[in-house]
Protein backbone atom coordinates (compact mmCIF):
# COMPACT_ATOMS: atom_id res chain seq x y z
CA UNK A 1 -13.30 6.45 -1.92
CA UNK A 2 -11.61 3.69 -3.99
CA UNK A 3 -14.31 3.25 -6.50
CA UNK A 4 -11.84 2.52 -9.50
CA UNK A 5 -8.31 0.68 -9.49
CA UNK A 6 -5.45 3.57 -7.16
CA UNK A 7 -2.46 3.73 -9.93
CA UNK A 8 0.63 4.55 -7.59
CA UNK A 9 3.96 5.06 -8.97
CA UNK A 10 7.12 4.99 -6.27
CA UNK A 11 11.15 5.38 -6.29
CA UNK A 12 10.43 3.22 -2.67
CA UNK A 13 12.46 -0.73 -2.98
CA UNK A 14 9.29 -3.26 -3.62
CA UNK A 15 10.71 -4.87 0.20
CA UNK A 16 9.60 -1.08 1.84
CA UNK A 17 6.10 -0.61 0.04
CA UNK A 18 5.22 -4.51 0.66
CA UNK A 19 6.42 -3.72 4.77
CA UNK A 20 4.23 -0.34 4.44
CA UNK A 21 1.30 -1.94 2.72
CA UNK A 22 1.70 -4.76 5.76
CA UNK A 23 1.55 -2.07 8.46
CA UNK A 24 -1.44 -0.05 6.95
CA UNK A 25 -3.47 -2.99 6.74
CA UNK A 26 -3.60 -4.22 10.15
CA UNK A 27 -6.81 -3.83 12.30
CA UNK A 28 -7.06 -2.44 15.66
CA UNK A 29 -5.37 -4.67 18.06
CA UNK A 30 -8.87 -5.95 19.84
CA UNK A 31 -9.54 -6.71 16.61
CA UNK A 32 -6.23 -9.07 16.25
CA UNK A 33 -7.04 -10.52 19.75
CA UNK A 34 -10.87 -11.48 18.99
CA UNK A 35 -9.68 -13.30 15.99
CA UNK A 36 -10.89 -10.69 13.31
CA UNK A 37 -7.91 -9.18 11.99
CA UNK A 38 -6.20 -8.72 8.74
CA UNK A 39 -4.79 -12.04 6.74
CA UNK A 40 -2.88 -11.29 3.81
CA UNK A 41 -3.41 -14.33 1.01
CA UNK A 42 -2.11 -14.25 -2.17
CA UNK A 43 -4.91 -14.35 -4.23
CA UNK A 44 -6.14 -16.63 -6.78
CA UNK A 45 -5.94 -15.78 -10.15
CA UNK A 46 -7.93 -16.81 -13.46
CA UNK A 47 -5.54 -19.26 -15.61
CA UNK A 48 -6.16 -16.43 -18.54
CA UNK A 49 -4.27 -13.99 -16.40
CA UNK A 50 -0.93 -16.41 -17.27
CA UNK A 51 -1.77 -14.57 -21.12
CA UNK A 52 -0.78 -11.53 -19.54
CA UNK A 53 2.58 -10.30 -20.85
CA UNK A 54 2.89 -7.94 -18.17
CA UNK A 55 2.76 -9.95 -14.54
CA UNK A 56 2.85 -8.16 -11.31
CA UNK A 57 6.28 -8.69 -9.95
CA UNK A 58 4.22 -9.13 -6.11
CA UNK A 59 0.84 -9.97 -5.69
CA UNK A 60 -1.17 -10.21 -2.21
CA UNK A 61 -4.58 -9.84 -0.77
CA UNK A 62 -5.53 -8.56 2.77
CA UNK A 63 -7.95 -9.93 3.61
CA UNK A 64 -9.60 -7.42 6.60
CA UNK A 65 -11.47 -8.92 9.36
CA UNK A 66 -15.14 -8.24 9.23
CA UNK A 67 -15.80 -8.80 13.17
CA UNK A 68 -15.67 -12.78 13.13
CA UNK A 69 -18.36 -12.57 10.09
CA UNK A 70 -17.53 -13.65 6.62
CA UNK A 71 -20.15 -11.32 5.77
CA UNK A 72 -18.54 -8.13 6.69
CA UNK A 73 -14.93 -8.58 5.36
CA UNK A 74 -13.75 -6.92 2.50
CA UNK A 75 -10.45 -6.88 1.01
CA UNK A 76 -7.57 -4.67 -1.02
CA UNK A 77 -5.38 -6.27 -3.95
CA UNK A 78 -2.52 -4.99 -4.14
CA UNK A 79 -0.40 -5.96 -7.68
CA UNK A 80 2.93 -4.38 -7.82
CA UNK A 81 5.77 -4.23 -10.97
CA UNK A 82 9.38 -3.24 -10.28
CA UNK A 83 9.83 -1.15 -13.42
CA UNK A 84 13.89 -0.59 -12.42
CA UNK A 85 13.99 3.32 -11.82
CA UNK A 86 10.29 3.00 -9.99
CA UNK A 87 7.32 0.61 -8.95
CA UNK A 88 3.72 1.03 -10.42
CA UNK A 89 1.32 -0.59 -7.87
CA UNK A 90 -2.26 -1.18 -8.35
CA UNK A 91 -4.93 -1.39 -6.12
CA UNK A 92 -8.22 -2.87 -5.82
CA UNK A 93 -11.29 -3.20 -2.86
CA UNK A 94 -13.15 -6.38 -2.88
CA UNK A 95 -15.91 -6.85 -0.57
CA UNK A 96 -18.11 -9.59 0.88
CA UNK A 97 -21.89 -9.24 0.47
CA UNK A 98 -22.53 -6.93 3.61
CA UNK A 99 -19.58 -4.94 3.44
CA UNK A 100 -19.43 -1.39 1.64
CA UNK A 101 -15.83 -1.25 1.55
CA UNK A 102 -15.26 1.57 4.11
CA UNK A 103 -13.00 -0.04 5.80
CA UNK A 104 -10.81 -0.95 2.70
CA UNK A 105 -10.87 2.63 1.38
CA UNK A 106 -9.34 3.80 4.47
CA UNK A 107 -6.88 1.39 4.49
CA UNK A 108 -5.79 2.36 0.85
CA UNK A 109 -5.56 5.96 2.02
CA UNK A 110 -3.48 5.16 4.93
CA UNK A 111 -1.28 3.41 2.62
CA UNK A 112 -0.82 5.91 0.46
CA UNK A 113 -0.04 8.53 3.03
CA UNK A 114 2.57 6.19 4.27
CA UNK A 115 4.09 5.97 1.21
CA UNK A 116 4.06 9.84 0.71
CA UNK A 117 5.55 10.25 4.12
CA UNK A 118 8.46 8.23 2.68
CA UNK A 119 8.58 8.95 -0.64
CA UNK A 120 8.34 12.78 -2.12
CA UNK A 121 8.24 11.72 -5.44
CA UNK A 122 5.17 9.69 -4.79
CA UNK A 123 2.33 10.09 -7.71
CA UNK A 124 -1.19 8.25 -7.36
CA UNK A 125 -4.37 8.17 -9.18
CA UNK A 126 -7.62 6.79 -8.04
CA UNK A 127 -8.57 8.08 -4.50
């Protein structure tokens, strides 16, 4: 479980993790058809994170559905830096009063297999 920031370091283009990340957030399709699926946002920010001299390159939020209940959503940030050779990508669970994040861990982890399916040089901290 995703209790502190997952560090993940990839060779992967920024367009390929960003599609991946996409994919492993969805919900079930009922889900999608009840109206409680996945919206990715791009989050807001505090004006001190402008001080910052190192700003993500990409920044979203998905935003997974909680069963039509504001309640019961939680979310993962994702923040990701094209460092030329490689991208460092951080991720974060944020969730709603009556959420325990479940959901979001298991989304990070089926992320990051993704990513290891496509990448072999994959390295991650944080699950």
């Amino acid at each position: 479980m995703a209790r502190q920031p997952v560090e993940i370091t990839t060779t992967l283009p920024m367009e390929d993790v960003a599609a991946l990340f996409q994919r492993a957030m969805r919900v079930s399709w009922w889900s999608e058809f009840r109206g409680a699926g996945t919206q990715f946002e791009e989050p807001r920010g505090s004006v001190f994170d402008r001080l910052s001299g190192d700003q993500p390159d990409f920044v979203v939020m998905a935003v997974l559905g909680g069963g039509g209940t504001e309640i019961q959503k939680s979310a993962v940030h994702m923040n990701m830096w094209d460092r030329g050779s490689h991208r460092e990508i951080m991720l974060g669970v944020g969730k709603a009063l009556g959420a325990f994040g479940v959901k979001a861990n298991r989304k990070i982890r089926r992320f990051v297999n993704a990513l290891a399916a496509e990448d072999g040089s994959l390295r991650y901290t944080g699950i």
